[in-house]
Protein backbone atom coordinates (compact mmCIF):
# COMPACT_ATOMS: atom_id res chain seq x y z
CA UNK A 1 7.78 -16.23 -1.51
CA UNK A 2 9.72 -16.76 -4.39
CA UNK A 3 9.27 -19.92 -6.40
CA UNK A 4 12.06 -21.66 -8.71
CA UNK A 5 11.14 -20.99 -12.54
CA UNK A 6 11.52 -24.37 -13.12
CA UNK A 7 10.38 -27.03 -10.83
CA UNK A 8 8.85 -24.94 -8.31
CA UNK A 9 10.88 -25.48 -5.24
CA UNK A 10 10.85 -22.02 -2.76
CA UNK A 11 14.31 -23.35 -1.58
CA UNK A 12 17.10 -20.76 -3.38
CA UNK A 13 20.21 -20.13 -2.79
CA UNK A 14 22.09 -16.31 -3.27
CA UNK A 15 25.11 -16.14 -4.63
CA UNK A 16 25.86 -12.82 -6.29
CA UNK A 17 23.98 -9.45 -5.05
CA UNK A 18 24.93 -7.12 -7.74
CA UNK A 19 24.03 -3.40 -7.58
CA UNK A 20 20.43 -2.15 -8.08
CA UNK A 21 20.16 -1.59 -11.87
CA UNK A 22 17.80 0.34 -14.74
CA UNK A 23 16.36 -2.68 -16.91
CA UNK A 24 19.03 -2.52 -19.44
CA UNK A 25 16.91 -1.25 -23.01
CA UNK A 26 14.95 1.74 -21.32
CA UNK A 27 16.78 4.29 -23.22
CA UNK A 28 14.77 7.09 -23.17
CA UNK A 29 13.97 10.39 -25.86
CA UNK A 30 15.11 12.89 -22.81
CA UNK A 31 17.73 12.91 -20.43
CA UNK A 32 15.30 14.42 -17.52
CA UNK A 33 13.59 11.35 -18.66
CA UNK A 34 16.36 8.68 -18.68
CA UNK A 35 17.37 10.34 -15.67
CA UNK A 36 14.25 9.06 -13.32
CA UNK A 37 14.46 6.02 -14.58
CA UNK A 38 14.12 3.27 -11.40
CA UNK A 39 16.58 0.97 -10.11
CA UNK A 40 15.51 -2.64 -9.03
CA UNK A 41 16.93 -5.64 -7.01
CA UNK A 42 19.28 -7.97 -8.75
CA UNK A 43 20.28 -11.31 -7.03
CA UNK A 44 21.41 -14.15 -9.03
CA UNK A 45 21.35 -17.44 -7.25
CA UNK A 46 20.57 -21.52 -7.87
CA UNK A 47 17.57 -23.35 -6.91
CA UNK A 48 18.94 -25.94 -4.24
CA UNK A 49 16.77 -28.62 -6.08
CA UNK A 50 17.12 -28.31 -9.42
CA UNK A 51 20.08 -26.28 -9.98
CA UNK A 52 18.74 -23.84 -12.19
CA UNK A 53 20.82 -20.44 -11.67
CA UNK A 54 18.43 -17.36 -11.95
CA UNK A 55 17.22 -14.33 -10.95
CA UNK A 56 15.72 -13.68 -7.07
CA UNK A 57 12.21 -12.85 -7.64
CA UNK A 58 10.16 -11.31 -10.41
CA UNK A 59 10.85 -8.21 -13.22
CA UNK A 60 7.74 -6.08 -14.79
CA UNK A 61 7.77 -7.82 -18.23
CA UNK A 62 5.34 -5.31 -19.63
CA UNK A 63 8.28 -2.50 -18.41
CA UNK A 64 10.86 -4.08 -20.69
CA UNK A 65 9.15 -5.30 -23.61
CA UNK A 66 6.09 -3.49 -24.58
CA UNK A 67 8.25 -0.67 -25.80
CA UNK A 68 11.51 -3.33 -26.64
CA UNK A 69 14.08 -0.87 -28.67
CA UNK A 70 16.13 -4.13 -29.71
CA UNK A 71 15.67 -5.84 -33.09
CA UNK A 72 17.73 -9.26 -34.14
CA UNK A 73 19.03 -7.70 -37.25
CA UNK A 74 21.45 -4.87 -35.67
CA UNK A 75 23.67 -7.60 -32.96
CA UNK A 76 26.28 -9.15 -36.21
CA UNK A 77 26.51 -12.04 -37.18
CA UNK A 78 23.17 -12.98 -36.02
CA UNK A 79 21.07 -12.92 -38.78
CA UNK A 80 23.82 -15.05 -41.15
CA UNK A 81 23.55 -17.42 -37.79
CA UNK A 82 19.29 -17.90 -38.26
CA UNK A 83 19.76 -18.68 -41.92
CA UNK A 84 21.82 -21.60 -41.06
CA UNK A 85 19.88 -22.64 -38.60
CA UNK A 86 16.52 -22.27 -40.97
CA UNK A 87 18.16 -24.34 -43.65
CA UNK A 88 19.30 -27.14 -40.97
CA UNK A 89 15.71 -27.34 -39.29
CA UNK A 90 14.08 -27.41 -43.34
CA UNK A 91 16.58 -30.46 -43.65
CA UNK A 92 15.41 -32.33 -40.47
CA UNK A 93 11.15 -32.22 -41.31
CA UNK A 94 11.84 -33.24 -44.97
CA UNK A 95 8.46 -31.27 -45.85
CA UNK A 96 6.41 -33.32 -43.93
CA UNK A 97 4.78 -30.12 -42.26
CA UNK A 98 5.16 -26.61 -43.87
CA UNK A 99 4.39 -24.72 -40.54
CA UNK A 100 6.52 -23.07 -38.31
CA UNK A 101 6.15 -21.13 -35.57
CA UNK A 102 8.22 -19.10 -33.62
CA UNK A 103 8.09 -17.61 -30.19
CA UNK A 104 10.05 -14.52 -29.00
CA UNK A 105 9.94 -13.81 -33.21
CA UNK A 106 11.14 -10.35 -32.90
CA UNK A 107 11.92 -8.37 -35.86
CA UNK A 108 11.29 -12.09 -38.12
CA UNK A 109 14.98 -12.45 -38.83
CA UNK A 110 14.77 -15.98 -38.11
CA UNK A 111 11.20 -16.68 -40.00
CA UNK A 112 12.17 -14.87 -42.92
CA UNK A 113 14.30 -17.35 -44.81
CA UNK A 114 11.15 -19.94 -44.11
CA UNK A 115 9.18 -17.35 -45.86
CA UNK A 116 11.35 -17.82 -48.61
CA UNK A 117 11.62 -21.70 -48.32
CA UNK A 118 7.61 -21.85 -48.67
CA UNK A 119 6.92 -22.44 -45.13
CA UNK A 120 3.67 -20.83 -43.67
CA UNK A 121 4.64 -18.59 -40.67
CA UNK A 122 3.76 -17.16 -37.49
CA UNK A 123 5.76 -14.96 -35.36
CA UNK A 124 4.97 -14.56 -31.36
CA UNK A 125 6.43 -11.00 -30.07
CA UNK A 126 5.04 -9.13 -27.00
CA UNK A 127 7.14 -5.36 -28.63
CA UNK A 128 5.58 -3.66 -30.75
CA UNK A 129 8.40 -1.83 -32.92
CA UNK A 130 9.63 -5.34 -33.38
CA UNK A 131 6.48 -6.76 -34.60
CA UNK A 132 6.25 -3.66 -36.67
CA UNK A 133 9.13 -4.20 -38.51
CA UNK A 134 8.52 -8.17 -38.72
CA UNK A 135 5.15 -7.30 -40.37
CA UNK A 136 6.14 -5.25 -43.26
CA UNK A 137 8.18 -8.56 -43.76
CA UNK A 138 5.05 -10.12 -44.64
CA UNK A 139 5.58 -12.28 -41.44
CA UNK A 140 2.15 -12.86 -39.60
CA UNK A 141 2.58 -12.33 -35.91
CA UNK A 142 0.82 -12.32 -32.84
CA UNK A 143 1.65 -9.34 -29.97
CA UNK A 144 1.29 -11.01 -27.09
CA UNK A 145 2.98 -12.96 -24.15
CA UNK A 146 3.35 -16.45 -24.59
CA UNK A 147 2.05 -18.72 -22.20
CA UNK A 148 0.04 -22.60 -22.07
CA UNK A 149 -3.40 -20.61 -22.68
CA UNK A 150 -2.44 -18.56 -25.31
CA UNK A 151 -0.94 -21.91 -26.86
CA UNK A 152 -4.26 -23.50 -27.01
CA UNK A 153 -5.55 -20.78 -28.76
CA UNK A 154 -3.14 -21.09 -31.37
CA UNK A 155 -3.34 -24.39 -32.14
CA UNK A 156 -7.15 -24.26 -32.69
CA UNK A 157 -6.35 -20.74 -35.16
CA UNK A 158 -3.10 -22.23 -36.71
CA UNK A 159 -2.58 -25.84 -36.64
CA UNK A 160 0.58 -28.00 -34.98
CA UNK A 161 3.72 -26.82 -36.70
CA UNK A 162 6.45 -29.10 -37.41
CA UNK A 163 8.82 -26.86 -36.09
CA UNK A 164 8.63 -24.51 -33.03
CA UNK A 165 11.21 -22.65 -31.93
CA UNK A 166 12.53 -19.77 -29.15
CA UNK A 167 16.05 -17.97 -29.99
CA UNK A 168 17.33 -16.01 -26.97
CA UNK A 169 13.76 -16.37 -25.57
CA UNK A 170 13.52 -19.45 -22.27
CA UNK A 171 16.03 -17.40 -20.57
CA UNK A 172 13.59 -14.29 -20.54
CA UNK A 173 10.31 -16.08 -19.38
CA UNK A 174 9.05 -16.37 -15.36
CA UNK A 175 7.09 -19.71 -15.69
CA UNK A 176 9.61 -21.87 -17.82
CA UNK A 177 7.27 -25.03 -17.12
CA UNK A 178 4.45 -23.47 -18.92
CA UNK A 179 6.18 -22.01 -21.41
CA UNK A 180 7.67 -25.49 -22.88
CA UNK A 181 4.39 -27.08 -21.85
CA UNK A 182 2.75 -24.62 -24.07
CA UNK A 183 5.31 -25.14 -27.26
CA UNK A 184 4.71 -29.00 -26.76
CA UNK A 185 1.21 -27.92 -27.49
CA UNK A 186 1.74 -26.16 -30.44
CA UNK A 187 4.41 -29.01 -31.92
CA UNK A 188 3.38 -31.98 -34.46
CA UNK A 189 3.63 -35.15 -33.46
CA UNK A 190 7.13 -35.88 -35.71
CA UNK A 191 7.64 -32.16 -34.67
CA UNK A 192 10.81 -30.17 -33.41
CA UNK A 193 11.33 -27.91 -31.12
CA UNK A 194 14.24 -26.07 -31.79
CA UNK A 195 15.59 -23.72 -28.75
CA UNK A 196 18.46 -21.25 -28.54
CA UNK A 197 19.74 -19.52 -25.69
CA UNK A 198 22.70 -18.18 -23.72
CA UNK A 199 25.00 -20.80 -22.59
CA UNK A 200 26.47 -19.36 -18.75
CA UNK A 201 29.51 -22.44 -18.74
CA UNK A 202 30.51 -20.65 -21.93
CA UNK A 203 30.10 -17.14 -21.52
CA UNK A 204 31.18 -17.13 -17.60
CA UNK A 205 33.88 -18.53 -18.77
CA UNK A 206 35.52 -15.63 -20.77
CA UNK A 207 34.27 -12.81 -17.97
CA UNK A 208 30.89 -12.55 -19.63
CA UNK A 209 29.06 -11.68 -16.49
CA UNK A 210 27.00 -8.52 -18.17
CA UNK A 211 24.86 -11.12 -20.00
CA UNK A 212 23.19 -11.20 -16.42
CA UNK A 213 20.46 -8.38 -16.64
CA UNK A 214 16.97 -8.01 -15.50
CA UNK A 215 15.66 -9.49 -19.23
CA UNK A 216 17.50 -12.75 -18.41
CA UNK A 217 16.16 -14.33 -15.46
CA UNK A 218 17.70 -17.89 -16.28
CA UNK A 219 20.67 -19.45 -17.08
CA UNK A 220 20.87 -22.44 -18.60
CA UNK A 221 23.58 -25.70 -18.77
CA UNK A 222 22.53 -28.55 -20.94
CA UNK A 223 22.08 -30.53 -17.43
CA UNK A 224 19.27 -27.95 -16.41
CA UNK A 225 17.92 -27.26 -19.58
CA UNK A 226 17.31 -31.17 -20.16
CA UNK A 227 15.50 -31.58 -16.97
CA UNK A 228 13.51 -28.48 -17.73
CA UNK A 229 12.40 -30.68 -20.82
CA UNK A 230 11.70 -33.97 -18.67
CA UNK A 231 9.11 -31.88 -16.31
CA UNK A 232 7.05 -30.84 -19.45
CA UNK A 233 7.00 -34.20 -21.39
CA UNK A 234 10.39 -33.50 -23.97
CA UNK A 235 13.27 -34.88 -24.56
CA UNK A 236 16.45 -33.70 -25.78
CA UNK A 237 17.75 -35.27 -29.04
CA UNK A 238 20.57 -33.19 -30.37
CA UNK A 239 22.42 -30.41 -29.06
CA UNK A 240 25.39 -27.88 -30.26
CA UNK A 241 27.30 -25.13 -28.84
CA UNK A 242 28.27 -21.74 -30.76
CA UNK A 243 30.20 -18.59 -29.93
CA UNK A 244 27.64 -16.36 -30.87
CA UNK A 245 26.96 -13.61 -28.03
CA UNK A 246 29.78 -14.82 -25.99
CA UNK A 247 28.49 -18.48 -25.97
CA UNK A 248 25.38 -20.07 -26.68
CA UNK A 249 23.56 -23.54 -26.61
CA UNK A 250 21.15 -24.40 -29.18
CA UNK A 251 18.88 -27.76 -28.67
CA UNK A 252 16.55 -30.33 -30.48
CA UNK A 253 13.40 -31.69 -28.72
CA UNK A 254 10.62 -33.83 -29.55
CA UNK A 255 7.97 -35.23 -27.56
CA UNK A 256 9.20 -37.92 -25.40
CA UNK A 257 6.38 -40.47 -25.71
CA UNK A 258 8.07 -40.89 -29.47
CA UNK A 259 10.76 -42.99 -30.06
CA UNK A 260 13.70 -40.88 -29.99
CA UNK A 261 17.36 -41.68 -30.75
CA UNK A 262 19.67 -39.08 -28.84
CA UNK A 263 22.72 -37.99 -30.71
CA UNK A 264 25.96 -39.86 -29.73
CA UNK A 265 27.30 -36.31 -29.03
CA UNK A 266 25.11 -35.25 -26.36
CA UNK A 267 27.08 -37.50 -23.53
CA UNK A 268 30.17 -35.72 -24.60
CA UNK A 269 28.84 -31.91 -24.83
CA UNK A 270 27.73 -33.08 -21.15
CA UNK A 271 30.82 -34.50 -19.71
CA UNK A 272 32.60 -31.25 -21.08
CA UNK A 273 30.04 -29.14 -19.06
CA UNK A 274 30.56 -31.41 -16.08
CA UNK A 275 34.38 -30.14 -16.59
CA UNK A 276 33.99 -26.56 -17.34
CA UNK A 277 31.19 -25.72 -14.97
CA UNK A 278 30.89 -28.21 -11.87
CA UNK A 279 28.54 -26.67 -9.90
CA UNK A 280 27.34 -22.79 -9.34
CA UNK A 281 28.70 -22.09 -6.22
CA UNK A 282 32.24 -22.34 -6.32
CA UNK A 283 31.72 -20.92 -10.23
CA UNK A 284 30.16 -17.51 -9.68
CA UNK A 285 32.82 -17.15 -6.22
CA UNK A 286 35.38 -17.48 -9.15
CA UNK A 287 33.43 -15.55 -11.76
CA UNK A 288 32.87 -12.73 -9.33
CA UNK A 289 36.56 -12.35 -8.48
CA UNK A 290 37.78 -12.17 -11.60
CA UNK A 291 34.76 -9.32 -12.68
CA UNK A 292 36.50 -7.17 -9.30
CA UNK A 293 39.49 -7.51 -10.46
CA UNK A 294 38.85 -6.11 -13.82
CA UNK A 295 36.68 -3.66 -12.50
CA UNK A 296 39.35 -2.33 -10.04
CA UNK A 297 42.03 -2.40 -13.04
CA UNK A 298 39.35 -0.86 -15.39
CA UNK A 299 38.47 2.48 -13.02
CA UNK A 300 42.44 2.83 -11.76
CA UNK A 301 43.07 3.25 -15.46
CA UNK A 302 40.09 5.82 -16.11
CA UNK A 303 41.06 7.82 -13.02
CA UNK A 304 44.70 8.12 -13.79
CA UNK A 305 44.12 9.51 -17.31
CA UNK A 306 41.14 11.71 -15.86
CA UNK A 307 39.80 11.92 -19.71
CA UNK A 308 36.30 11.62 -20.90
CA UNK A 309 35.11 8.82 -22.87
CA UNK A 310 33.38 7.80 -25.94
CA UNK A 311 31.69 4.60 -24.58
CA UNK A 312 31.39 2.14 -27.73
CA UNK A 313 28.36 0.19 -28.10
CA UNK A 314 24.67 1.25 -26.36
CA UNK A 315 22.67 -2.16 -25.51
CA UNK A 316 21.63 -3.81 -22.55
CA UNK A 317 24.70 -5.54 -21.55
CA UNK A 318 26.29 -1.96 -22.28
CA UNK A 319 24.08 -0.47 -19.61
CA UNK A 320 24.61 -2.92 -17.02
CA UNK A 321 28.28 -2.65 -17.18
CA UNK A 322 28.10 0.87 -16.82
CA UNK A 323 25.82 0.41 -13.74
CA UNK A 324 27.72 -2.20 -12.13
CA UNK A 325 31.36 -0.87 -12.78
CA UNK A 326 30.28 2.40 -11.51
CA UNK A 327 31.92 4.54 -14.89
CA UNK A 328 28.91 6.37 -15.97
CA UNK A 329 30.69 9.77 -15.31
CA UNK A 330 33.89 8.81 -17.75
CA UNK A 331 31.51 8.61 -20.61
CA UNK A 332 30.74 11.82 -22.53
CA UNK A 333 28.52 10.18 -25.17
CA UNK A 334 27.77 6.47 -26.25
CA UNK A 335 28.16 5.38 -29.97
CA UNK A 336 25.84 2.84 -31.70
CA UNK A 337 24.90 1.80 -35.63
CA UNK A 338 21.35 1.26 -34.14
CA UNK A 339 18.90 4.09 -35.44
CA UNK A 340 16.27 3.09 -32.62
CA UNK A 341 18.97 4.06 -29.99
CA UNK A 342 20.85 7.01 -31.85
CA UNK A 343 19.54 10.48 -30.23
CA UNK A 344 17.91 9.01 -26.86
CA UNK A 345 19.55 8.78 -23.28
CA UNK A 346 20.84 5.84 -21.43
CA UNK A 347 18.82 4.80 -18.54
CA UNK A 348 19.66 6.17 -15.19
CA UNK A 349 22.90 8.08 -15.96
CA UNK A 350 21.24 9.86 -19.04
CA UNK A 351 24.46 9.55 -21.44
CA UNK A 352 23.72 10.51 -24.81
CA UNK A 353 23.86 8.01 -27.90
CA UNK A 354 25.49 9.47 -31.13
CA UNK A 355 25.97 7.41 -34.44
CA UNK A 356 29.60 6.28 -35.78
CA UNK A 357 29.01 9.22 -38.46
CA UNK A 358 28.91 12.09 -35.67
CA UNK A 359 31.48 14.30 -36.65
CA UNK A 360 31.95 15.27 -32.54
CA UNK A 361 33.42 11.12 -32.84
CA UNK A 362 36.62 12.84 -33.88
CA UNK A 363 37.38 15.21 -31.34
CA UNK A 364 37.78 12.88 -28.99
CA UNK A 365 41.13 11.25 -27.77
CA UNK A 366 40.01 8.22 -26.16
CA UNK A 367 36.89 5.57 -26.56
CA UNK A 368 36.21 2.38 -24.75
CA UNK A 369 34.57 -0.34 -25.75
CA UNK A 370 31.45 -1.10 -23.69
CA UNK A 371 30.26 -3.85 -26.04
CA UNK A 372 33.22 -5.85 -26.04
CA UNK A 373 31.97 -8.71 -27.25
CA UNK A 374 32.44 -7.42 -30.93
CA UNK A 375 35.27 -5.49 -30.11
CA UNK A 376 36.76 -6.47 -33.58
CA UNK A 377 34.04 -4.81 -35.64
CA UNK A 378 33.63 -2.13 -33.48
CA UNK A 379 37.66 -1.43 -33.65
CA UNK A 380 36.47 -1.31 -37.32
CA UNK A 381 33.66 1.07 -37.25
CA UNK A 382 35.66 3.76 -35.23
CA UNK A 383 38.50 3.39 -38.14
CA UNK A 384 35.54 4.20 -40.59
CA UNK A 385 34.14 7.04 -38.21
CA UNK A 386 37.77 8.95 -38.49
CA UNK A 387 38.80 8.33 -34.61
CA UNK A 388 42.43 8.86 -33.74
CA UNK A 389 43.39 7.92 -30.33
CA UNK A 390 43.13 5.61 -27.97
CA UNK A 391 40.56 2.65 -27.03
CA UNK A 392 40.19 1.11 -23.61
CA UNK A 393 38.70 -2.75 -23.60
CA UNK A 394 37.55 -3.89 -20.24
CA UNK A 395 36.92 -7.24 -20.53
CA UNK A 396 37.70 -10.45 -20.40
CA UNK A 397 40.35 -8.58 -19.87
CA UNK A 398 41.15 -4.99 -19.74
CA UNK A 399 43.82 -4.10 -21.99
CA UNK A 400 44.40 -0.60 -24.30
CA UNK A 401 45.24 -0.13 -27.81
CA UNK A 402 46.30 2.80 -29.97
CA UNK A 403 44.50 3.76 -33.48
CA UNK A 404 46.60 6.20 -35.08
C-alpha cells in the first residue's frame, strides 16, 4: 500500500493518470537499445492529509541515477543562479562555520564558488559521471543515497556544517521525512539549511506540466513544504521565488528549538500561493485542460504540414513531452549542446541526438522546440547552427515562427 512521502498517511487521492512513460534521462548508445527501454505507471495525485501532490507509488532510483547523464552546468542560467546563491548563504553564517555540505551535489556547480570562498566541502551524489566530473573539481564527494543513517555517518567523518543544502533534490527523494531529518543531523546549531526546488503554483501556471516525470515524485507549495519542515523539527525562516526552470522556490531553515525570527515576507509569498494555487484538485482539472488543448492544437498542426522534425532540446522534460503528446514519429533527429547526450538514442522511441554543429541541421525545413522553456536561447543556437525555416513552439502555448 502506498504511503504519503511526507507524513505517512495511505489515504491518496488521483488526479491525473498520464501515459506510461521511459524514465526521462535513459538515453541510450543504440537505438535497438533505447528501443526496449520499459514504460512505467505515472499517477500524480495529493495526499488527502497533508496535501502534498506526488507521484502514486515508488520509481527504481538506482534505474535513473546510477548512470544520471545530466550535469548542472549544461541547463543556462543555472550555474550564474548557484553563485548568487553561494555568496548570499557566505553572507548569512558570517564565518562562524567554514563547512558546507551539499546533498544531490551533482557535477559541484553549486560547491564550487565555496571552494573558492575557503569553505571546506563535501558533495553527496548517488551518479557517477556527475561525481566524476565534480571530483576533478577538487570537490570531495560521497556516491551514495542520502538517507538519516548515512547522515550519522557523516557527521561522525565530517563535522556539523553551517550550511546544508539540496538544489532540485526533496522533490526526487521517496522518504522526505528522513531525508530532512537526516540534514537536521548534519546542520550546526546556528546552521542553515538552504533548499531549492521546483515550485508547481509557478510552473503549472504557465503550462509547465512536463516538469512532472518519474525523477520528481513531489511537488512542493511553501504551505507543504513548511509542514514537511514542522514533522522533522525545522522551521522556515526566509523564503523567495525565482523563474529559473519555469518556477522555483528556494527556502531558509534552522532548527526550530532556536529562536527564530521569520521574515516579514513569508505571510505574503503565502497569501499569494493561497491565490494562485487554492487547492490541487480543481488546479490540475484546469492544468490538464489546458495541456489537451495544446496537445490537440500541437499534433493538428504537425499532421497538416506532414513534415519531419528537428525536435530542439534532448532532456527529461523533452522526453516526457514526446511520450505524452504522442509526436515521437514527427521527429527525425533531436538537437542538444550536451556532449553526454549527442550520438545516443532517446528512450523508447529511439530518436537520434545530433549537436547544433551537424551540418544535416540545415537541410531541414522545420524544427520544434521540445525544450521550450529556453526557447529564446535555443531560437539563438539554431541561428548559429545555419537553420532556415520554420520553428514550431508548443507550449505554454503553441505558436510558429519563421527564421529566414
Amino acid at each position: 500500500m502506498f504511503t504519503c512521502r511526507a507524513c505517512k498517511s495511505v489515504a491518496f487521492r488521483p488526479l491525473w493518470k498520464l501515459r506510461d512513460a521511459p524514465y526521462g534521462d535513459l538515453f541510450r548508445d543504440s537505438k535497438a537499445e533505447a528501443l526496449r527501454e520499459t514504460v512505467h505507471s505515472f499517477v500524480l495525485g495529493e495526499c488527502i492529509e497533508c496535501q502534498l501532490l506526488q507521484l502514486e507509488g515508488e520509481t527504481n532510483l538506482q534505474a535513473q541515477y546510477d548512470n544520471y547523464l545530466y550535469q548542472t552546468n549544461v541547463t543556462t542560467g543555472l550555474s550564474y543562479f548557484y553563485e548568487r546563491l553561494a555568496r548570499d548563504l557566505k553572507m548569512e553564517i558570517c564565518g562562524q562555520n567554514m563547512k558546507v555540505i551539499d546533498i544531490g551535489s551533482n557535477d559541484g556547480s553549486f560547491l564550487t564558488p565555496f571552494l573558492k570562498f575557503g569553505f571546506e566541502v563535501l558533495g553527496i551524489e548517488p551518479a557517477q559521471g556527475p561525481v566524476r566530473t565534480a571530483e576533478q573539481r577538487g570537490i570531495k564527494s560521497i556516491r551514495d543515497y542520502f538517507t538519516s543513517g548515512l547522515a550519522d555517518f557523516i557527521a561522525r567523518q565530517f563535522g556539523n556544517a553551517g550550511i546544508v543544502s539540496a538544489n532540485y533534490t526533496l522533490a526526487n527523494v521517496p522518504d522526505i521525512h528522513d531525508f530532512l531529518v537526516g540534514a537536521k543531523k548534519l546542520l550546526a546549531e546556528d546552521g542553515f539549511l538552504s533548499i531549492v526546488t521546483g515550485y508547481h503554483p509557478d510552473q503549472f501556471s504557465v503550462n509547465m506540466w512536463d516538469y512532472i516525470g518519474h525523477d520528481h515524485l513531489s511537488y512542493f507549495s511553501l504551505e507543504t513544504l513548511s509542514r514537511c519542515m514542522e514533522r522533522a523539527g525545522l522551521v522556515i525562516v526566509d523564503a523567495a521565488r525565482s523563474d529559473l526552470k519555469g518556477g522555483s522556490l528556494r527556502v531558509l531553515a534552522r532548527h526550530a528549538d532556536n529562536k527564530n525570527k521569520q521574515a516579514s515576507g513569508l505571510k505574503y509569498m503565502k497569501q499569494r500561493e493561497q491565490w494562485l494555487w487554492p487547492e490541487n484538485i480543481s488546479g490540475i482539472a484546469e492544468l490538464k485542460t489546458r495541456i489537451e488543448e495544446q496537445k490537440v492544437k500541437l499534433t493538428n498542426r504537425l499532421s497538416t504540414n506532414k513534415k519531419r522534425y528537428l525536435g530542439i532540446g534532448a532532456s527529461i522534460s523533452t522526453s516526457y513531452l514526446v511520450n505524452e503528446f504522442q509526436i515521437a514519429n514527427w521527429i527525425e533527429f533531436l538537437v542538444d549542446d550536451d556532449p553526454v547526450k549527442i550520438s545516443k538514442f532517446s528512450p523508447r522511441f529511439g530518436i537520434p541526438v545530433l549537436s547544433f554543429n551537424d551540418s544535416r541541421l540545415r537541410t531541414f525545413e522545420y524544427a520544434i522546440i521540445l525544450a521550450w522553456q529556453h526557447t529564446d536561447v535555443l531560437i539563438e543556437r539554431l541561428v548559429q547552427s545555419g537553420f532556415k525555416g520554420k520553428v514550431l513552439i508548443p507550449l505554454p502555448k503553441v505558436r510558429e515562427i519563421s527564421l529566414i
